[in-house]
C-alpha atoms as a PDB file:
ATOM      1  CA  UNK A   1      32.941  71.973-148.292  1.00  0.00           C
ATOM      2  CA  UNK A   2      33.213  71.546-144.549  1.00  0.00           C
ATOM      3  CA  UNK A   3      30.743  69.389-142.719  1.00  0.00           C
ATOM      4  CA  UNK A   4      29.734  72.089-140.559  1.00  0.00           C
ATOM      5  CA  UNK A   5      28.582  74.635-143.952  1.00  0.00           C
ATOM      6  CA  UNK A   6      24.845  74.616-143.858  1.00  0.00           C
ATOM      7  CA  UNK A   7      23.176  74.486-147.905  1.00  0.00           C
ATOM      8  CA  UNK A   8      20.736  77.115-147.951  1.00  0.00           C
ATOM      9  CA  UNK A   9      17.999  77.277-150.993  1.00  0.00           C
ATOM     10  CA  UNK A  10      15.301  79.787-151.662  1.00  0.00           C
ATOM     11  CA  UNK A  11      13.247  80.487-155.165  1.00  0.00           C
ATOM     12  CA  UNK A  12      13.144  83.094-157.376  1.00  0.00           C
ATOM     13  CA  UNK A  13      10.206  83.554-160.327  1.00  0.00           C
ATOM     14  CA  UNK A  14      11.276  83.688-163.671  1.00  0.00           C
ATOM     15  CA  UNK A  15       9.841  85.826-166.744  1.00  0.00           C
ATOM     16  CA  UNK A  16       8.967  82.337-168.299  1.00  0.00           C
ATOM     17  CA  UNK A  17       6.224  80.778-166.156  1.00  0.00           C
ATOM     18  CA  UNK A  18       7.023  77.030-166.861  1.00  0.00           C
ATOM     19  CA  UNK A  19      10.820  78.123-165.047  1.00  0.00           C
ATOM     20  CA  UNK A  20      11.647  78.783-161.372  1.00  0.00           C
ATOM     21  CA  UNK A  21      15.082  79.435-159.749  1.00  0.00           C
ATOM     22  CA  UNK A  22      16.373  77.654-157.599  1.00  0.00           C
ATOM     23  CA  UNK A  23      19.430  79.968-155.355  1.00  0.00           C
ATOM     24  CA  UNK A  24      21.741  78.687-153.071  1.00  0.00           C
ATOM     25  CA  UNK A  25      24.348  80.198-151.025  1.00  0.00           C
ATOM     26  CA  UNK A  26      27.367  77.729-152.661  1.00  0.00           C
ATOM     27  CA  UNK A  27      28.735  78.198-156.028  1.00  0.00           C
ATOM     28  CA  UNK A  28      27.606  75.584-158.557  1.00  0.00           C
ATOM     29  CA  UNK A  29      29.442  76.127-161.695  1.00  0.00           C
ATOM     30  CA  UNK A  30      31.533  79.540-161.194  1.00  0.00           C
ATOM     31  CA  UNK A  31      31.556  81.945-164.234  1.00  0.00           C
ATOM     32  CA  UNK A  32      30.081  78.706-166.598  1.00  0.00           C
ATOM     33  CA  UNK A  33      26.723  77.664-167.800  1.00  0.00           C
ATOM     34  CA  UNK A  34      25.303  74.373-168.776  1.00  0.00           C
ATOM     35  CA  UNK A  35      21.918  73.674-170.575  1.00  0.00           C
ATOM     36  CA  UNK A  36      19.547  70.533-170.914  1.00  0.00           C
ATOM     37  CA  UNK A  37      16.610  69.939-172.494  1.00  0.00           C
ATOM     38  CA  UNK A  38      14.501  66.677-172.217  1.00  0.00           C
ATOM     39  CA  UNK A  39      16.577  64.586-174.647  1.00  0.00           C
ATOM     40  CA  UNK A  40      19.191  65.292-174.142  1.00  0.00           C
ATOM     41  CA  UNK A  41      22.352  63.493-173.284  1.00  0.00           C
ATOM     42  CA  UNK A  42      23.015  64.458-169.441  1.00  0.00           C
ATOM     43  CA  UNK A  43      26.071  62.586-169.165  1.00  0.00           C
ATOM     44  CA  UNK A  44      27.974  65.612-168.192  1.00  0.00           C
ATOM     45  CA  UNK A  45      25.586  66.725-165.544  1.00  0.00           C
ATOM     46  CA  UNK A  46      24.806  63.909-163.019  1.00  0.00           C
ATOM     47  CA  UNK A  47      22.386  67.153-161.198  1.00  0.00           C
ATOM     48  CA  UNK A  48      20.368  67.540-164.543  1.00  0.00           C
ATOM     49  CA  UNK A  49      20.449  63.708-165.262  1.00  0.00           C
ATOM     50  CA  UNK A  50      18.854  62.857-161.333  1.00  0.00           C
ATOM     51  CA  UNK A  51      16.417  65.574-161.686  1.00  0.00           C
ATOM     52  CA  UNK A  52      15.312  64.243-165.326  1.00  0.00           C
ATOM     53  CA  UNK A  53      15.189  60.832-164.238  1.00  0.00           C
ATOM     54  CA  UNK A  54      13.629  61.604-160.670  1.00  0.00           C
ATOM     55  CA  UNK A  55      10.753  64.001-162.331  1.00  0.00           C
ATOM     56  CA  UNK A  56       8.934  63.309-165.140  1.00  0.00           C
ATOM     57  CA  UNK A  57       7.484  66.838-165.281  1.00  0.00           C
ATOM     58  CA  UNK A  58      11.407  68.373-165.576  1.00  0.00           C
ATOM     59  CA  UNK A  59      11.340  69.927-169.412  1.00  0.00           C
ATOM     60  CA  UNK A  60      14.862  71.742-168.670  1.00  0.00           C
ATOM     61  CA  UNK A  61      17.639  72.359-166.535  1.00  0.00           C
ATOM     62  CA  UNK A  62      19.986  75.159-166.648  1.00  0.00           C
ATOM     63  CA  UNK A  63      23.054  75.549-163.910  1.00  0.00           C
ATOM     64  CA  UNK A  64      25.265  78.903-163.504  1.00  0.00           C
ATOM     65  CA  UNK A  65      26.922  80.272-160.903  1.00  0.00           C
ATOM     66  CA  UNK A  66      25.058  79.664-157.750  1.00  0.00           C
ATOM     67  CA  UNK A  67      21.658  78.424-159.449  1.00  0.00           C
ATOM     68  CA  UNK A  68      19.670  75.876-161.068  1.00  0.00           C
ATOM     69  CA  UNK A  69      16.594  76.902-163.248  1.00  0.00           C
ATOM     70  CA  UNK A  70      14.053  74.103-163.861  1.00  0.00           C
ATOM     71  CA  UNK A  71      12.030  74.213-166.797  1.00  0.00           C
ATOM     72  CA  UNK A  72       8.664  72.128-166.295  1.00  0.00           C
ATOM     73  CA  UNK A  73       5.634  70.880-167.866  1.00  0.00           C
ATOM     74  CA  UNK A  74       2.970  72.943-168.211  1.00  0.00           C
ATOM     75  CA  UNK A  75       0.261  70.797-167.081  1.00  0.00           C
ATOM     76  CA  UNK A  76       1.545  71.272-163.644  1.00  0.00           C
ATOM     77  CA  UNK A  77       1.724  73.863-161.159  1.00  0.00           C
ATOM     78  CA  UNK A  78       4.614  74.938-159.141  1.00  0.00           C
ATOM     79  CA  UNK A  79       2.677  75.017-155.830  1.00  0.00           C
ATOM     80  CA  UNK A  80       2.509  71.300-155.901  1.00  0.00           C
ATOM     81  CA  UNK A  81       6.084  70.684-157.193  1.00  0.00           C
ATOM     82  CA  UNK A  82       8.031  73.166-156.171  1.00  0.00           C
ATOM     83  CA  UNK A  83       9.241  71.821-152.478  1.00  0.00           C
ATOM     84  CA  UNK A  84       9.890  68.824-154.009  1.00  0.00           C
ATOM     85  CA  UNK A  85      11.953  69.836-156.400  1.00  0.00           C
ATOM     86  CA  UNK A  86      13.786  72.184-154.001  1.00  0.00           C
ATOM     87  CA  UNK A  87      13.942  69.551-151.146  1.00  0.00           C
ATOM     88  CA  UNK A  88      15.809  67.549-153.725  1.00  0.00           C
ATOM     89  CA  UNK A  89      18.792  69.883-155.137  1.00  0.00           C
ATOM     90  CA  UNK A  90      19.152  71.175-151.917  1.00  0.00           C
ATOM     91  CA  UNK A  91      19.712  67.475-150.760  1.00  0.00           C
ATOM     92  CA  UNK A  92      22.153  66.797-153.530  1.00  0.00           C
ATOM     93  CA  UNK A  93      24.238  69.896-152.911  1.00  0.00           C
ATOM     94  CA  UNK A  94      24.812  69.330-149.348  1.00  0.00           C
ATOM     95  CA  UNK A  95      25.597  65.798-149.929  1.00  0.00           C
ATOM     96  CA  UNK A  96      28.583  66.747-151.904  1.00  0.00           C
ATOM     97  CA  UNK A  97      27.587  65.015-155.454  1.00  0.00           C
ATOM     98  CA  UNK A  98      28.889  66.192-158.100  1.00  0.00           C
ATOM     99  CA  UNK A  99      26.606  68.924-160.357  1.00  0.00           C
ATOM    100  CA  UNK A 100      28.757  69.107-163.807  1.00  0.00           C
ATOM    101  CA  UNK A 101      31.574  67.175-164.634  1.00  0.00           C
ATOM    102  CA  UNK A 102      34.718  69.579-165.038  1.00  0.00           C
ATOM    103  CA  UNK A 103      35.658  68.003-168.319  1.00  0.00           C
ATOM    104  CA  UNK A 104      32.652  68.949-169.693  1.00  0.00           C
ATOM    105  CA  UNK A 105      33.276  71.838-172.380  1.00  0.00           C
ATOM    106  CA  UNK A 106      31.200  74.955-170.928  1.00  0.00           C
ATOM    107  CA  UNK A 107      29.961  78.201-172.575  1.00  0.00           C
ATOM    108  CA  UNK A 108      32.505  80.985-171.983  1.00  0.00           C
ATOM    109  CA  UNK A 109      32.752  82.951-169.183  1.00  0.00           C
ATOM    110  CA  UNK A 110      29.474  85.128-168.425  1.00  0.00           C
ATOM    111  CA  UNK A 111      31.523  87.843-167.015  1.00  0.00           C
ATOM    112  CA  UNK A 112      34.479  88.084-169.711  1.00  0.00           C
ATOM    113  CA  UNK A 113      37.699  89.677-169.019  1.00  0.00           C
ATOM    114  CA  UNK A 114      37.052  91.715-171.623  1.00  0.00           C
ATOM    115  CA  UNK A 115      36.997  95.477-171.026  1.00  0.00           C
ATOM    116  CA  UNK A 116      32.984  96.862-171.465  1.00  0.00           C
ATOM    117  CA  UNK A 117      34.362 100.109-172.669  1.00  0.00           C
ATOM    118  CA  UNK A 118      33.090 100.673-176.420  1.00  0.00           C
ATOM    119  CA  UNK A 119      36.016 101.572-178.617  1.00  0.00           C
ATOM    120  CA  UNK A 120      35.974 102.821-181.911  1.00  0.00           C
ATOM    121  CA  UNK A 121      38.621 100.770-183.350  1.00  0.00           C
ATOM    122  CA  UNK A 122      36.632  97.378-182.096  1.00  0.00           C
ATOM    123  CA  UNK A 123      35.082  95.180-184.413  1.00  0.00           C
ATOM    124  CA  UNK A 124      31.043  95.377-184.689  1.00  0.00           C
ATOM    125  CA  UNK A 125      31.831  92.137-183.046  1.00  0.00           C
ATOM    126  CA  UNK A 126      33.374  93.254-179.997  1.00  0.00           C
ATOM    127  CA  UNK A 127      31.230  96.234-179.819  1.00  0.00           C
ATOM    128  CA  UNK A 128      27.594  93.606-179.707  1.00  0.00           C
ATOM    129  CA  UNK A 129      29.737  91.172-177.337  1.00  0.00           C
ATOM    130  CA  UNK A 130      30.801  94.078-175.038  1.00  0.00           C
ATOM    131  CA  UNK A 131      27.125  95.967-175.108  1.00  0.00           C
ATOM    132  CA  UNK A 132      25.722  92.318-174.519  1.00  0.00           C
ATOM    133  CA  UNK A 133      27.769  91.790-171.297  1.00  0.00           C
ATOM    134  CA  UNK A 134      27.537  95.175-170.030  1.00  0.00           C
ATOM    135  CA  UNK A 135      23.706  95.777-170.419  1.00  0.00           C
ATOM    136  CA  UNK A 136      22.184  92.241-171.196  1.00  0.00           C
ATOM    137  CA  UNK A 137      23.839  89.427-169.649  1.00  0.00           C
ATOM    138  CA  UNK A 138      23.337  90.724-166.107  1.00  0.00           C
ATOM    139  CA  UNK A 139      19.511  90.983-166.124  1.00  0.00           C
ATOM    140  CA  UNK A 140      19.072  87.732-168.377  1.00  0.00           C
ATOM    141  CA  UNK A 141      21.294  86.351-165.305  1.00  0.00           C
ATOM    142  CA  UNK A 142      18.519  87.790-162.667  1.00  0.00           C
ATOM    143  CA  UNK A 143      16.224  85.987-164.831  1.00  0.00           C
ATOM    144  CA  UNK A 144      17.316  82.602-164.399  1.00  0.00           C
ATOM    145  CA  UNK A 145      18.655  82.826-167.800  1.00  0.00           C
ATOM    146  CA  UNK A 146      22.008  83.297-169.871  1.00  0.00           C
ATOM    147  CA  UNK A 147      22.631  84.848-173.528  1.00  0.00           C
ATOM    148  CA  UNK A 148      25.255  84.023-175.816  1.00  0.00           C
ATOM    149  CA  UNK A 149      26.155  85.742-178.434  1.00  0.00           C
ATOM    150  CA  UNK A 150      26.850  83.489-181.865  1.00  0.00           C
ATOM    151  CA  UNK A 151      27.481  85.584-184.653  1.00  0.00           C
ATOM    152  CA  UNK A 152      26.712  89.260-186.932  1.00  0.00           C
ATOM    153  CA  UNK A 153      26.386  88.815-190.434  1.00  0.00           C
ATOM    154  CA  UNK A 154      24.934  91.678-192.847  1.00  0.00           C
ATOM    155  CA  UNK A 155      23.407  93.349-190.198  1.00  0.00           C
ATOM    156  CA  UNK A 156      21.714  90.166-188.223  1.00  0.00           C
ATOM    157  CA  UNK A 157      22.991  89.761-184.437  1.00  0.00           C
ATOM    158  CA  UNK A 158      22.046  86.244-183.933  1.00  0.00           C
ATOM    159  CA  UNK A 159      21.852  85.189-179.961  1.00  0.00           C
ATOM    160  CA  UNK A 160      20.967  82.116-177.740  1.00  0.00           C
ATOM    161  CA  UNK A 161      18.866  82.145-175.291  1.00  0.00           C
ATOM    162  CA  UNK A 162      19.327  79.812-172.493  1.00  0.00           C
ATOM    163  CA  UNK A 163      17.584  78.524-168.903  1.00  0.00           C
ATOM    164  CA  UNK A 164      13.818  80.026-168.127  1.00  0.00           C
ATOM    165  CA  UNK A 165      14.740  82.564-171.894  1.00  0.00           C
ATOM    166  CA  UNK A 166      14.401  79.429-174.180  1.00  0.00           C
ATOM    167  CA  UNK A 167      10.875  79.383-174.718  1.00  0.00           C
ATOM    168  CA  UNK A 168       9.627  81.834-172.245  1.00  0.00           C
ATOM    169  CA  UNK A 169       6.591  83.845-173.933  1.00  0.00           C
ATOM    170  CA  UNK A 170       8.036  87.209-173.538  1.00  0.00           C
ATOM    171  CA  UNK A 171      11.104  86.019-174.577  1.00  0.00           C
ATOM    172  CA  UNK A 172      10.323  88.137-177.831  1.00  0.00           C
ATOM    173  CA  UNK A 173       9.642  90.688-176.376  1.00  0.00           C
ATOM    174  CA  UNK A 174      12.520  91.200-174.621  1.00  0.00           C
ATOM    175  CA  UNK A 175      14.495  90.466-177.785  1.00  0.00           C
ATOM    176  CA  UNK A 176      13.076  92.757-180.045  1.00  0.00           C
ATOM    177  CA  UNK A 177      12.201  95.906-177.776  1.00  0.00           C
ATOM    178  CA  UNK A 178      14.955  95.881-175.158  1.00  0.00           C
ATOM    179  CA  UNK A 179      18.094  93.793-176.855  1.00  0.00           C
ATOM    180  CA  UNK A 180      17.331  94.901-179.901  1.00  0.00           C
ATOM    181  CA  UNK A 181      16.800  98.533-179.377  1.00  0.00           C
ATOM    182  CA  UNK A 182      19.598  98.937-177.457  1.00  0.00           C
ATOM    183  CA  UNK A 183      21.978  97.391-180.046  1.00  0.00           C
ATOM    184  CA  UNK A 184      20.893  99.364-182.865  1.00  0.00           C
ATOM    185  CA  UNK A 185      21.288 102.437-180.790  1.00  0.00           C
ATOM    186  CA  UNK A 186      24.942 101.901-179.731  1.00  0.00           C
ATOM    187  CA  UNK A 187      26.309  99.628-182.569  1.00  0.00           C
ATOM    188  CA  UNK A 188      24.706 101.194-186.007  1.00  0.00           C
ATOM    189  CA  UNK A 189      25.783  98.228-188.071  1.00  0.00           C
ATOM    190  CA  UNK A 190      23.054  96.429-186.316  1.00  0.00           C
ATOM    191  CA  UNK A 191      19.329  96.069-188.071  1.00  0.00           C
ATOM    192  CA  UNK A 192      18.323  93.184-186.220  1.00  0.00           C
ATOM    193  CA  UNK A 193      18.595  91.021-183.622  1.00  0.00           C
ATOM    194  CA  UNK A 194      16.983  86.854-183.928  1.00  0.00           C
ATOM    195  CA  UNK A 195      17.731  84.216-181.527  1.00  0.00           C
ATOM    196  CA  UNK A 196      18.600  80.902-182.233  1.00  0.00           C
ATOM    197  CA  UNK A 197      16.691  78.344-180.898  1.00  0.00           C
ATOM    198  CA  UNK A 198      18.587  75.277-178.933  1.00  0.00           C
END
């Protein structure tokens, strides 16, 4: 980063009213995901470890790319926090701190090098993991969210859902009438679609 480069930061709603997103115009954690809930050990994140320890409202953080999603408590509002909050990984960004540790061990690549086109001679695997990034992963991304896919077995796509997804109320919704739907549609080995909760 050059000392001249300007950190810019704006919001973005989520589906999941407890989570906002917070975009900026640097690159965080390129092509990588990393997900906290309160509890958890933040040793790998010193970003998600300040903003635990700084607010004791912060329920969840989730960094991708060029975002952080904050997951909050619902007895407050994000009118009164959300400046704050803002002001803060703003600050941190443009002071050059580190956000995750590269050793830490990340979820694979949202964007895989995988080629999207469904083959016939792929595994029901490969055809959910390619349908997934193709159709799903972007708009979950949008969202201030990620997917992952974790494993088919007798018909069951099992997924997790991670930033403002885990525990957002239409969450469900989203699972069962869009991911869902479209999966059974284009890969006919699937019945059903659950996600795994973190």
């Amino acid at each position: 980063m050059t000392q001249n480069h300007i950190i810019s930061l704006y919001t973005e709603m989520t589906p999941n009213p407890e989570s906002l997103k917070f975009v900026l115009n640097k690159m965080l954690y390129p092509s990588r995901s990393a997900d906290y809930q309160e509890g958890d050990d933040t040793a790998s994140s010193p970003l998600a470890a300040a903003l635990f320890a700084e607010y004791a409202y912060v329920r969840g953080v989730f960094i991708m790319n060029n975002f952080v999603t904050v997951r909050k408590d619902p007895a407050r509002e994000w009118f009164e926090i959300k400046r704050e909050v803002g002001e803060f990984i703003k600050a941190w960004v443009a002071e050059g701190k580190e956000i995750v540790l590269e050793a830490t061990e990340a979820q694979p690549d949202a964007s895989s090098p995988m080629s999207n086109a469904l083959n016939p001679d792929d595994s029901v695997e490969d055809r959910i993991r390619k349908m997934l990034d193709q159709y799903v992963k972007p708009a979950v991304e949008m969202d201030g969210g990620a997917i992952q896919f974790k494993d088919f077995e007798d018909g069951k796509v099992t997924v997790m859902l991670q930033g403002s997804c885990s525990g957002c109320p239409s969450s469900t919704v989203t699972l069962k009438a869009g991911i869902e739907g479209l999966l059974k549609r284009m890969v006919p080995e699937v019945r059903e679609v659950v996600a795994e909760t973190v």
